[in-house]
PDB file of N, CA and C in Angstrom:
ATOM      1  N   UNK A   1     -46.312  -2.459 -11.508  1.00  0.00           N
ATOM      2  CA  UNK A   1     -45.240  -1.825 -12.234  1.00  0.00           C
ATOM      3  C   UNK A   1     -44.066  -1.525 -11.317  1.00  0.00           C
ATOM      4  N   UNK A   2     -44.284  -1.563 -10.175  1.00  0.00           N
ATOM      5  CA  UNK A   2     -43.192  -0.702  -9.114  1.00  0.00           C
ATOM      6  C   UNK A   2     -42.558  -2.159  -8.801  1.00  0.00           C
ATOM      7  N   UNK A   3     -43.284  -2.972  -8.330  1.00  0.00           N
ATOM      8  CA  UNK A   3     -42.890  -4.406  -8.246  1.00  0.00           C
ATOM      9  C   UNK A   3     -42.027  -4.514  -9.012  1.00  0.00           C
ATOM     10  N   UNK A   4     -42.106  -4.913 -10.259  1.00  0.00           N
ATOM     11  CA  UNK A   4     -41.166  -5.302 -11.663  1.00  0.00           C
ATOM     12  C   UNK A   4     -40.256  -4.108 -11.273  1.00  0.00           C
ATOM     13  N   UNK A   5     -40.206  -3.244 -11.253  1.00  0.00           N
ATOM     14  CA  UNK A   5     -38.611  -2.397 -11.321  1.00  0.00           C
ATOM     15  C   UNK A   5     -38.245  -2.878  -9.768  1.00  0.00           C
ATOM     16  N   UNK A   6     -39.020  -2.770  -8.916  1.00  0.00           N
ATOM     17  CA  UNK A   6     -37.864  -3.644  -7.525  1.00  0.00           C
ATOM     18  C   UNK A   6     -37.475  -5.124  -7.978  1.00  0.00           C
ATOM     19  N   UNK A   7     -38.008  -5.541  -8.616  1.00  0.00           N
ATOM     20  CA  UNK A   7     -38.006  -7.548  -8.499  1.00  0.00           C
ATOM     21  C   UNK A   7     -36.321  -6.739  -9.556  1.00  0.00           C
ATOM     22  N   UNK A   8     -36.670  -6.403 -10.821  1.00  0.00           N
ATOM     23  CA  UNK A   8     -35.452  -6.008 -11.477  1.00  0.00           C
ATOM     24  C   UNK A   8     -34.016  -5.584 -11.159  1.00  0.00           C
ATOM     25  N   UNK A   9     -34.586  -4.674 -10.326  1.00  0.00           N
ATOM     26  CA  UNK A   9     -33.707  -4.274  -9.295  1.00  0.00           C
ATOM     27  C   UNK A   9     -32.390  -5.106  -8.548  1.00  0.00           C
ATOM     28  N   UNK A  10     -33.351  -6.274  -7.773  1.00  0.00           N
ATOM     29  CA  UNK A  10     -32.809  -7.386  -6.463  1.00  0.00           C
ATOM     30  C   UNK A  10     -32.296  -8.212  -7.689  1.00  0.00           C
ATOM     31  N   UNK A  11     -32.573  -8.284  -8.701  1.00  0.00           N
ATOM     32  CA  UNK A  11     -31.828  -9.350 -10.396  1.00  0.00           C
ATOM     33  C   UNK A  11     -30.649  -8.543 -10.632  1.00  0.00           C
ATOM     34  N   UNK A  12     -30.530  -7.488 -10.588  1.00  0.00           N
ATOM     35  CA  UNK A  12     -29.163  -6.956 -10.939  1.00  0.00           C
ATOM     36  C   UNK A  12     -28.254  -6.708 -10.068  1.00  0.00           C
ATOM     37  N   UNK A  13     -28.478  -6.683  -8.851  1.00  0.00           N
ATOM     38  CA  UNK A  13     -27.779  -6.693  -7.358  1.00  0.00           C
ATOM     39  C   UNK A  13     -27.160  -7.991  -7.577  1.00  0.00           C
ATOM     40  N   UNK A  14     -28.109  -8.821  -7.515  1.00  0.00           N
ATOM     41  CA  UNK A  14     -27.808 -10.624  -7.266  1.00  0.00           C
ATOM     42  C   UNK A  14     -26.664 -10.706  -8.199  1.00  0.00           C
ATOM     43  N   UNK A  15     -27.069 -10.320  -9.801  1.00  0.00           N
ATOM     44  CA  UNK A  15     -26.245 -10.704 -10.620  1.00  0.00           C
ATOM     45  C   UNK A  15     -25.189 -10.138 -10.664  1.00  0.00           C
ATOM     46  N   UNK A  16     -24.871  -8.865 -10.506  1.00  0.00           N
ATOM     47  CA  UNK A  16     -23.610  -8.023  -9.770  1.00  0.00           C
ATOM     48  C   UNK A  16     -22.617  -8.557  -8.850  1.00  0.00           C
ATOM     49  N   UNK A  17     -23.220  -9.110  -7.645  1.00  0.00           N
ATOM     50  CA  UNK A  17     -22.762 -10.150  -6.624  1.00  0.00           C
ATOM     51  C   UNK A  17     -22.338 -11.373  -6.989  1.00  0.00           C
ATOM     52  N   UNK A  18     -23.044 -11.808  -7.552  1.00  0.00           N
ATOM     53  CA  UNK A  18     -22.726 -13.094  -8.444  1.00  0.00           C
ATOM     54  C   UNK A  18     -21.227 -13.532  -9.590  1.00  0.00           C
ATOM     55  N   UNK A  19     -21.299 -12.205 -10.240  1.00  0.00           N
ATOM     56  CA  UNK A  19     -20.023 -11.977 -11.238  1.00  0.00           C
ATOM     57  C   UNK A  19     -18.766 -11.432 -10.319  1.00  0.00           C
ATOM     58  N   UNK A  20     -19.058 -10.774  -9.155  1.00  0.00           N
ATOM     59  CA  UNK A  20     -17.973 -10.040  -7.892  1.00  0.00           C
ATOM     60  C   UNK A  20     -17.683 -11.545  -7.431  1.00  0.00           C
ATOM     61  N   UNK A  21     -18.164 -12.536  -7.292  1.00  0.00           N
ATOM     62  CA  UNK A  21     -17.727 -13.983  -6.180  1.00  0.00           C
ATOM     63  C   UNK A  21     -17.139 -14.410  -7.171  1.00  0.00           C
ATOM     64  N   UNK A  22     -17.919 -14.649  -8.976  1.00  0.00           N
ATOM     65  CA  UNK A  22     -17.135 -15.496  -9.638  1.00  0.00           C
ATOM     66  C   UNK A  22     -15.492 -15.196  -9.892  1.00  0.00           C
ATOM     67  N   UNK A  23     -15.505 -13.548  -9.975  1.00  0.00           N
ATOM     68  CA  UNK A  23     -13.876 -13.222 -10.332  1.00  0.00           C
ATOM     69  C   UNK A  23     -13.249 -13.014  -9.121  1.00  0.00           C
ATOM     70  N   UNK A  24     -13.901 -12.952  -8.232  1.00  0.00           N
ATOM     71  CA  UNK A  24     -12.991 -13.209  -6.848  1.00  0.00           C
ATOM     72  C   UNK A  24     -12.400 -14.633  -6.693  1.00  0.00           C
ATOM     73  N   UNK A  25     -13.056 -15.583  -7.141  1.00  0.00           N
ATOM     74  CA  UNK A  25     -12.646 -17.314  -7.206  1.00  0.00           C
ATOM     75  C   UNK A  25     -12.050 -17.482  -8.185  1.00  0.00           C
ATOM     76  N   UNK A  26     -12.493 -17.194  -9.259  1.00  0.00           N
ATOM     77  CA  UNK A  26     -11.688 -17.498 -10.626  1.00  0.00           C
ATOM     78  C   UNK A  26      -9.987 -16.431 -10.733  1.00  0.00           C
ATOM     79  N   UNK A  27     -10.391 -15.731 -10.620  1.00  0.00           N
ATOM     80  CA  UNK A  27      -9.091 -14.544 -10.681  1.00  0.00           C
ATOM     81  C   UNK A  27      -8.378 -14.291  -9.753  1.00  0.00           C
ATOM     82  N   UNK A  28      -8.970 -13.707  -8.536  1.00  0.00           N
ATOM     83  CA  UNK A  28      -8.040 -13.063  -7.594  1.00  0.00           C
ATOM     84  C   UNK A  28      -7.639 -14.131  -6.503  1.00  0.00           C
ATOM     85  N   UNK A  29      -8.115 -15.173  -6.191  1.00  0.00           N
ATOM     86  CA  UNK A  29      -8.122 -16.065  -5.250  1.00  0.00           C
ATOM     87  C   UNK A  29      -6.597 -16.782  -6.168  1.00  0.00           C
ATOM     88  N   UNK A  30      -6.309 -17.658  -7.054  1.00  0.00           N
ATOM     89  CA  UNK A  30      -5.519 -18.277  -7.576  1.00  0.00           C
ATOM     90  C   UNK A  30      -4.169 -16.913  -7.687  1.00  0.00           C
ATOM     91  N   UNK A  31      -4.842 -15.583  -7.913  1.00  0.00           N
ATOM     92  CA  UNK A  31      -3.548 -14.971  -8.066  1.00  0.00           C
ATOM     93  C   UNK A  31      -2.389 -14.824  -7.081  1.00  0.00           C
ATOM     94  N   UNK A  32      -3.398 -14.688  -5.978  1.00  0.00           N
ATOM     95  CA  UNK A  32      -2.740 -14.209  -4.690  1.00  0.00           C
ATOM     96  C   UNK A  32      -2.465 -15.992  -3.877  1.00  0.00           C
ATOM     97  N   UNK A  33      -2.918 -17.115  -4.701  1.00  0.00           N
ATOM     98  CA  UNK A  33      -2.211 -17.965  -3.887  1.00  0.00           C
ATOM     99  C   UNK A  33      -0.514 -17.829  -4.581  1.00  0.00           C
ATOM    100  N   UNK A  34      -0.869 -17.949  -5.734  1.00  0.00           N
ATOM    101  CA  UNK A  34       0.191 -17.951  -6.684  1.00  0.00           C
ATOM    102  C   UNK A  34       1.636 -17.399  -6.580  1.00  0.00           C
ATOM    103  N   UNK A  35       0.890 -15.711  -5.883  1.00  0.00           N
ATOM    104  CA  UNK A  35       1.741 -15.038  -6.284  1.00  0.00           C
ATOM    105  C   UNK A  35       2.501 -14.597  -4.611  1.00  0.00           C
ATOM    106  N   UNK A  36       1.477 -14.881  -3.346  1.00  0.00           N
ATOM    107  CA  UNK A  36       1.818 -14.704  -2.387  1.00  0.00           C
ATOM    108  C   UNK A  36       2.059 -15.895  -1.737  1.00  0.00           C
ATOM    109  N   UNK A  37       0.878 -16.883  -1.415  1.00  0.00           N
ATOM    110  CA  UNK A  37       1.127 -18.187  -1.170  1.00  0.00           C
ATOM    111  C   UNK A  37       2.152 -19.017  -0.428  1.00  0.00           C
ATOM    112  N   UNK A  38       2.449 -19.486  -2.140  1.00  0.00           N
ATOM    113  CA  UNK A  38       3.316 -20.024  -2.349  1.00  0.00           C
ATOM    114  C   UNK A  38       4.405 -19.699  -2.123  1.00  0.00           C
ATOM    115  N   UNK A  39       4.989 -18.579  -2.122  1.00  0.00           N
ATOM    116  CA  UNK A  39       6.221 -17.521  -1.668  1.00  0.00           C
ATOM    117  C   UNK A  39       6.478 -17.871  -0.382  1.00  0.00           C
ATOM    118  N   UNK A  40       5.404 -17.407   0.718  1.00  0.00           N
ATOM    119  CA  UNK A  40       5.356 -17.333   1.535  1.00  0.00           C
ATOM    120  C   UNK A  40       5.466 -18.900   2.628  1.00  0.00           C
ATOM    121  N   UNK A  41       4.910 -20.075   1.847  1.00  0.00           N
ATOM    122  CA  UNK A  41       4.846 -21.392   2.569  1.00  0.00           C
ATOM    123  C   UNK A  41       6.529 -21.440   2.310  1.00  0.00           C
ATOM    124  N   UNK A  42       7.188 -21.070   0.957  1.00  0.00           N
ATOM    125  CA  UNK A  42       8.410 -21.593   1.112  1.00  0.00           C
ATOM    126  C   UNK A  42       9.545 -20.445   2.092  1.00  0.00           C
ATOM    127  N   UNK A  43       9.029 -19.709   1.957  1.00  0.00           N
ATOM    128  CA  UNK A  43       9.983 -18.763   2.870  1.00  0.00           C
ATOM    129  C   UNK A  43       9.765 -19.598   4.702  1.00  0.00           C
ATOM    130  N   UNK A  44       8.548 -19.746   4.814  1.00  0.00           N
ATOM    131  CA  UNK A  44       8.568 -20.465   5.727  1.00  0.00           C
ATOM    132  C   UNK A  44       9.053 -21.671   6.073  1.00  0.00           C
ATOM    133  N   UNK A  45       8.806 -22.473   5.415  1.00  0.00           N
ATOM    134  CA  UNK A  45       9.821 -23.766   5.569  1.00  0.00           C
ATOM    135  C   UNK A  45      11.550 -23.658   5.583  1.00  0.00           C
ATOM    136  N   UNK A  46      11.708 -22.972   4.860  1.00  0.00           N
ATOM    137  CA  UNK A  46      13.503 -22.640   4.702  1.00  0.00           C
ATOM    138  C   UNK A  46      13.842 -21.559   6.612  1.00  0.00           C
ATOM    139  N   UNK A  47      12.864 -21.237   6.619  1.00  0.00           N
ATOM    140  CA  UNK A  47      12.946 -20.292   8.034  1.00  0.00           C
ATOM    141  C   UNK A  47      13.241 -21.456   9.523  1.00  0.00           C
ATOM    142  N   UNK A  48      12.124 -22.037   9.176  1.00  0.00           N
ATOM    143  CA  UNK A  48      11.806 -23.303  10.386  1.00  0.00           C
ATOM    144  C   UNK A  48      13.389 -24.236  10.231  1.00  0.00           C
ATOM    145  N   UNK A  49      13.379 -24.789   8.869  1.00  0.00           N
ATOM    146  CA  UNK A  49      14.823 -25.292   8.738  1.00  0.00           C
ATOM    147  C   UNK A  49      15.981 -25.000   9.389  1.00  0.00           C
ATOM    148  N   UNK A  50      16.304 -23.400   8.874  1.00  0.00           N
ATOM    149  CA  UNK A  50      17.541 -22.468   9.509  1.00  0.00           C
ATOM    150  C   UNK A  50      17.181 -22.810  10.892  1.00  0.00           C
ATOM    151  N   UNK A  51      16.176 -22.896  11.918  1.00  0.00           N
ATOM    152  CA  UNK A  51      15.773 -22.570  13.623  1.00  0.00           C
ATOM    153  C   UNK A  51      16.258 -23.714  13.171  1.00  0.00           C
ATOM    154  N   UNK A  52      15.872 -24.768  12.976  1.00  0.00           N
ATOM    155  CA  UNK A  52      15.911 -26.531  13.401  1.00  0.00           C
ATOM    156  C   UNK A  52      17.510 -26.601  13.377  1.00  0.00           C
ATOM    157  N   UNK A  53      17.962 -25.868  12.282  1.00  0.00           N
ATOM    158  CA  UNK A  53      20.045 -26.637  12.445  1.00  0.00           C
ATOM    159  C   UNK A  53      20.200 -25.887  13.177  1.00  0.00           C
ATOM    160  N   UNK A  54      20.199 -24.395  13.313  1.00  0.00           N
ATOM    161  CA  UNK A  54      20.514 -23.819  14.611  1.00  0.00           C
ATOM    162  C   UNK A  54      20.729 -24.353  15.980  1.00  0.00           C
ATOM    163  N   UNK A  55      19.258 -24.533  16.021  1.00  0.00           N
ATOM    164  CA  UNK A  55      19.748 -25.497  17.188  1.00  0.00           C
ATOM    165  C   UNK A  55      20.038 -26.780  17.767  1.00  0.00           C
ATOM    166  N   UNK A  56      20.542 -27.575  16.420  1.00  0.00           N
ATOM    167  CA  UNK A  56      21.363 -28.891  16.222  1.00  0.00           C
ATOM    168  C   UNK A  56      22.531 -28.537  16.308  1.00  0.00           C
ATOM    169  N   UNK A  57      22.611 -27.516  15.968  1.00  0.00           N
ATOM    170  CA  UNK A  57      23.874 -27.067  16.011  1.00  0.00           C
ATOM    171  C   UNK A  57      24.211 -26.831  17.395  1.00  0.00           C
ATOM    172  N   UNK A  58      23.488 -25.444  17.860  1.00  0.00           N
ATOM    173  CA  UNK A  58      23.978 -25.258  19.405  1.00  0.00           C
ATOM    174  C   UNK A  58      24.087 -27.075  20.120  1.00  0.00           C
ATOM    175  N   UNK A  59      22.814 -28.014  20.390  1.00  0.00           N
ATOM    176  CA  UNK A  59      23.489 -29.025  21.370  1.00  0.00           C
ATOM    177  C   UNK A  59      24.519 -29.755  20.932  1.00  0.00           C
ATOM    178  N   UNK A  60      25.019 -30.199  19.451  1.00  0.00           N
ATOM    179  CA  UNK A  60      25.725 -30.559  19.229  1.00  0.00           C
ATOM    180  C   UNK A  60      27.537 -29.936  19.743  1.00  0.00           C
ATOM    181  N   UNK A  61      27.421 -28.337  19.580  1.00  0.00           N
ATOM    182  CA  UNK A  61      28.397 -27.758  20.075  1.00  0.00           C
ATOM    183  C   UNK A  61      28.975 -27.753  21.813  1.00  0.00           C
ATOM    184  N   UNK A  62      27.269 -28.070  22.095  1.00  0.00           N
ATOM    185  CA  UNK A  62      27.605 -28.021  23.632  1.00  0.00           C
ATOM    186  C   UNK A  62      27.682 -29.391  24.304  1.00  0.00           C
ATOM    187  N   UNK A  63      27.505 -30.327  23.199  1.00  0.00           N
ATOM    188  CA  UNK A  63      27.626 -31.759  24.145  1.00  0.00           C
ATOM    189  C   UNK A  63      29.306 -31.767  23.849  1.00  0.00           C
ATOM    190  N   UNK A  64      29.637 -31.199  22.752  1.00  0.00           N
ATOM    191  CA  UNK A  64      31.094 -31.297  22.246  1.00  0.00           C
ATOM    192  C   UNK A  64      32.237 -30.779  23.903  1.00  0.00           C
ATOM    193  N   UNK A  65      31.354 -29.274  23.742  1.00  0.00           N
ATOM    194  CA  UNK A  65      32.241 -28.581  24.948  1.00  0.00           C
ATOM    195  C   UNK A  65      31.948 -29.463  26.419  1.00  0.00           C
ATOM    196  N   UNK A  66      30.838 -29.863  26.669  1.00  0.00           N
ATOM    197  CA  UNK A  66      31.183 -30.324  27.850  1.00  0.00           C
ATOM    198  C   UNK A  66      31.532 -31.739  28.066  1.00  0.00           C
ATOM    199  N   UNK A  67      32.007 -32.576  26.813  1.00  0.00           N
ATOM    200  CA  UNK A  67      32.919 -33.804  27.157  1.00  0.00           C
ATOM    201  C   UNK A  67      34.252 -33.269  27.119  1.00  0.00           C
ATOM    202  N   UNK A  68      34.635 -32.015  26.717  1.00  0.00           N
ATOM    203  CA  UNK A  68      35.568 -31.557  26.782  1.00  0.00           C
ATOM    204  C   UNK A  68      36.138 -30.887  27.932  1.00  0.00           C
ATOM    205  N   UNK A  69      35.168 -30.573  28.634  1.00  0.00           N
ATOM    206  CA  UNK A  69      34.798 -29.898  29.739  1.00  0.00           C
ATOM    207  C   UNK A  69      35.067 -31.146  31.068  1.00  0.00           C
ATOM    208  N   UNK A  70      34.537 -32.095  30.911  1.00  0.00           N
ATOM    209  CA  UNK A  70      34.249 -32.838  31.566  1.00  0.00           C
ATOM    210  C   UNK A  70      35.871 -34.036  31.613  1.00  0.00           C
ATOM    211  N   UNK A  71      36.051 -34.044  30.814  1.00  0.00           N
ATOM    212  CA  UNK A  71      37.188 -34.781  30.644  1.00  0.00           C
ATOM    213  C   UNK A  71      38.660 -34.071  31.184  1.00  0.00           C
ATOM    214  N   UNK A  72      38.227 -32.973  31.121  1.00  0.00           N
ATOM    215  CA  UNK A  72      39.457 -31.983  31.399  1.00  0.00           C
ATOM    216  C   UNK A  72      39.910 -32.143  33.210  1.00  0.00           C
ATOM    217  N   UNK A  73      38.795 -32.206  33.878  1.00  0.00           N
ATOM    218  CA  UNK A  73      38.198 -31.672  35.137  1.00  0.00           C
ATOM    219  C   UNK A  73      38.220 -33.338  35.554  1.00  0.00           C
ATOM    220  N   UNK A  74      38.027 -34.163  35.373  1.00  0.00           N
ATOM    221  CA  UNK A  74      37.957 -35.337  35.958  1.00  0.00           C
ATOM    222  C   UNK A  74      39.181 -36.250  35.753  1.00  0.00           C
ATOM    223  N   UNK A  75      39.663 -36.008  34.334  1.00  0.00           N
ATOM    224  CA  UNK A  75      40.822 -37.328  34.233  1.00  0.00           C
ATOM    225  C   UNK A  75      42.000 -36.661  34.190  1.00  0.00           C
ATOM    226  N   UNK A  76      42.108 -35.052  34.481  1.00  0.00           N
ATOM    227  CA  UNK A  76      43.290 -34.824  34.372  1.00  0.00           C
ATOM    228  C   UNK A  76      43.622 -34.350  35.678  1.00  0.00           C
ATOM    229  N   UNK A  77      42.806 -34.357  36.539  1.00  0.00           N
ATOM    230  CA  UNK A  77      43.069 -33.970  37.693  1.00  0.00           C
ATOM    231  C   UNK A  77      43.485 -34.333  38.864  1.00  0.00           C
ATOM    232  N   UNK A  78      44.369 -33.956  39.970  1.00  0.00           N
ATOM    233  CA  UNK A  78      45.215 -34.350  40.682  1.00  0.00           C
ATOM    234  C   UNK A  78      45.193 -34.147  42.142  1.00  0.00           C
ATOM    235  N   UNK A  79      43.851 -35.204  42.911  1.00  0.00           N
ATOM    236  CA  UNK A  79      43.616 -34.605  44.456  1.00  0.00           C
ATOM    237  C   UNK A  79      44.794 -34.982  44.840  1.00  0.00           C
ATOM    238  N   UNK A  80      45.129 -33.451  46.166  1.00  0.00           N
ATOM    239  CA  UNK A  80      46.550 -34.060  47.145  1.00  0.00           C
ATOM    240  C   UNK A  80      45.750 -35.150  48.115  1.00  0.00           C
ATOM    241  N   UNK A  81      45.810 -36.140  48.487  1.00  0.00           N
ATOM    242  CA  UNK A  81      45.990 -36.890  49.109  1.00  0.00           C
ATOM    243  C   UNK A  81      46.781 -36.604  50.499  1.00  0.00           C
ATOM    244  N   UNK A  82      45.527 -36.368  51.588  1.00  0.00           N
ATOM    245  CA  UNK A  82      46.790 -36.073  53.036  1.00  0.00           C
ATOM    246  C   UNK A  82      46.927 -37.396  53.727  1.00  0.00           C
ATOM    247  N   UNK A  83      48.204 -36.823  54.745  1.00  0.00           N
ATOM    248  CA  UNK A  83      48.550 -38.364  55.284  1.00  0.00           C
ATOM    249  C   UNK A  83      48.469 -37.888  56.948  1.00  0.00           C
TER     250      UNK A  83
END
């Protein structure tokens, strides 16, 4: 008799556990991809983007300045020549 109310027992635990995994998979797992997720992969990608032109931007600006740089300093310039 004590048996059957423990065996009963470890059946309603199990099955307790059992219905806690199913609505954790079925329900809360899809909600929070859904609702966080997905949010979150795209906030990330648009983030990485902004870094990536950023700094297309910076070498682009700086190859700009130093042919500018460079051109200034070399072809406009005027060694004295001693005699």
């Amino acid at each position: 008799m004590v048996l059957v109310k423990v065996i009963d027992i470890l059946i309603d635990i199990i099955k307790a556990v059992y219905y806690l995994l199913k609505w954790f998979v079925t329900v809360f797992v899809p909600f929070v991809v859904q609702y966080i997720g997905i949010p979150a992969f795209a906030i990330g990608i648009l983030f990485s983007v902004s870094i990536m032109g950023g700094s297309v931007l910076f070498v682009l600006v700086f190859c700009a300045m130093m042919y500018y740089f460079i051109k200034g300093t070399i072809f406009k310039s005027k060694p004295k020549l001693t005699q």
